[in-house]
Protein backbone atom coordinates (compact mmCIF):
# COMPACT_ATOMS: atom_id res chain seq x y z
CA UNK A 1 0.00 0.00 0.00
CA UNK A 2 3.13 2.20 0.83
CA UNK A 3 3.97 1.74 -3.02
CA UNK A 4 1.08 2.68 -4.50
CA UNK A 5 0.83 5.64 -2.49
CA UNK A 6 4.16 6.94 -3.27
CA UNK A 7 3.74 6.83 -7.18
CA UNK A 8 0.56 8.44 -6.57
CA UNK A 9 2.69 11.44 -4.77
CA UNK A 10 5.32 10.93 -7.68
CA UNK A 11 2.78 11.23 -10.13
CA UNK A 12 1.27 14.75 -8.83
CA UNK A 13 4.90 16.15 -7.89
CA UNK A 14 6.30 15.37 -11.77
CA UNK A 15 3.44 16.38 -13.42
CA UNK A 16 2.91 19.32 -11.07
CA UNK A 17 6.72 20.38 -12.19
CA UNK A 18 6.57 20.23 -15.29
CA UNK A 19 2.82 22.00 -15.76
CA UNK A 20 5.07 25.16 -13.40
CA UNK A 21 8.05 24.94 -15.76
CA UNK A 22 5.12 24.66 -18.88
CA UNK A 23 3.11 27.04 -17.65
CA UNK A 24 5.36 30.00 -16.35
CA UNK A 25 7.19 29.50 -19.55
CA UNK A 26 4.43 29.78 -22.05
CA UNK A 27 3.04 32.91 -20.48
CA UNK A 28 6.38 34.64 -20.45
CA UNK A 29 6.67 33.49 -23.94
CA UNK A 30 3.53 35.39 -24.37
CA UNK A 31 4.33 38.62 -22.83
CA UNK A 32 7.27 38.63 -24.93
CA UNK A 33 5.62 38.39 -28.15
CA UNK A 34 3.24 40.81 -26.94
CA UNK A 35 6.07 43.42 -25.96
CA UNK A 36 7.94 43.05 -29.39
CA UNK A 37 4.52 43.45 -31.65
CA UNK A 38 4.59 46.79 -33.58
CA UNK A 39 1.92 48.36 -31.89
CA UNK A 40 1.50 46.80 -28.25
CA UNK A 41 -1.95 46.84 -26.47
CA UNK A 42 -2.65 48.82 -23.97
CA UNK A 43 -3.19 45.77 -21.47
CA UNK A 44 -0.01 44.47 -22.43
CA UNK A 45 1.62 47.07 -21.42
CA UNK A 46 0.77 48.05 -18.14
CA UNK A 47 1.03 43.92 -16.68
CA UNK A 48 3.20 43.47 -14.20
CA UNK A 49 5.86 40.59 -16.14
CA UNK A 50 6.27 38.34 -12.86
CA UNK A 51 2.51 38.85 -11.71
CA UNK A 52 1.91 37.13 -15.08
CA UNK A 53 4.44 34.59 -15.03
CA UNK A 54 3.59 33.20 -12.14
CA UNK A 55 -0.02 33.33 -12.97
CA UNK A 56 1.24 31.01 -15.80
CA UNK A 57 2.86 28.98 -13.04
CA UNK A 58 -0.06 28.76 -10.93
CA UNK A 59 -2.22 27.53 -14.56
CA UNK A 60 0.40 25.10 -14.85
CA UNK A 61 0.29 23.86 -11.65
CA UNK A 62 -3.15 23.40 -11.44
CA UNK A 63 -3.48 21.43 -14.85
CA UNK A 64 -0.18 19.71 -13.87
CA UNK A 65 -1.70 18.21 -10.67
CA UNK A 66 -5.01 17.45 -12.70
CA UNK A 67 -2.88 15.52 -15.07
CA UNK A 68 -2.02 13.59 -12.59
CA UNK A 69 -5.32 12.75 -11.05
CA UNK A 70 -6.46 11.44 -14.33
CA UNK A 71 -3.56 9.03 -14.63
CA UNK A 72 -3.24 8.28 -11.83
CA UNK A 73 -7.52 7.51 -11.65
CA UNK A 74 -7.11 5.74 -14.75
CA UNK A 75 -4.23 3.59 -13.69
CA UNK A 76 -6.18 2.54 -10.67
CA UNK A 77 -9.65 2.04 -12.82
CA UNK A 78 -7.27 -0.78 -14.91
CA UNK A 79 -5.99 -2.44 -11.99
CA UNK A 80 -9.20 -3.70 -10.24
């Protein structure tokens, strides 16, 4: 039981990771591309860079740990 409980938490902690490093990433991509467009919006220019970065994080996070819900729910479904 140990076991399966541990690559449960294994599960949520990789996929977690990698939705922060995914998500932070592709939001800072985006506020890039929104900085170097000829004419930037309004909006886009008065964002606070980190405030949106992490909110990319936070995104990423939260689809990161429902990620691994879903595996981790189907991987016990196909088991019983």
């Amino acid at each position: 039981m140990v076991r399966k409980n541990s690559r449960f938490l294994i599960y949520i902690v990789a996929c977690s990771t990698i939705g922060v490093l995914v998500g932070g990433a592709a939001y800072s991509a985006d506020l890039n591309r929104c900085l170097d467009a000829a004419v930037p919006t309004n909006q886009c220019l008065t964002q606070d860079p980190v405030l949106r970065t992490l909110e990319g994080m936070t995104f990423g996070l939260i689809a990161g740990a429902g990620a691994a819900l879903g595996a981790t729910w189907q991987i016990w479904q196909k088991s019983k």
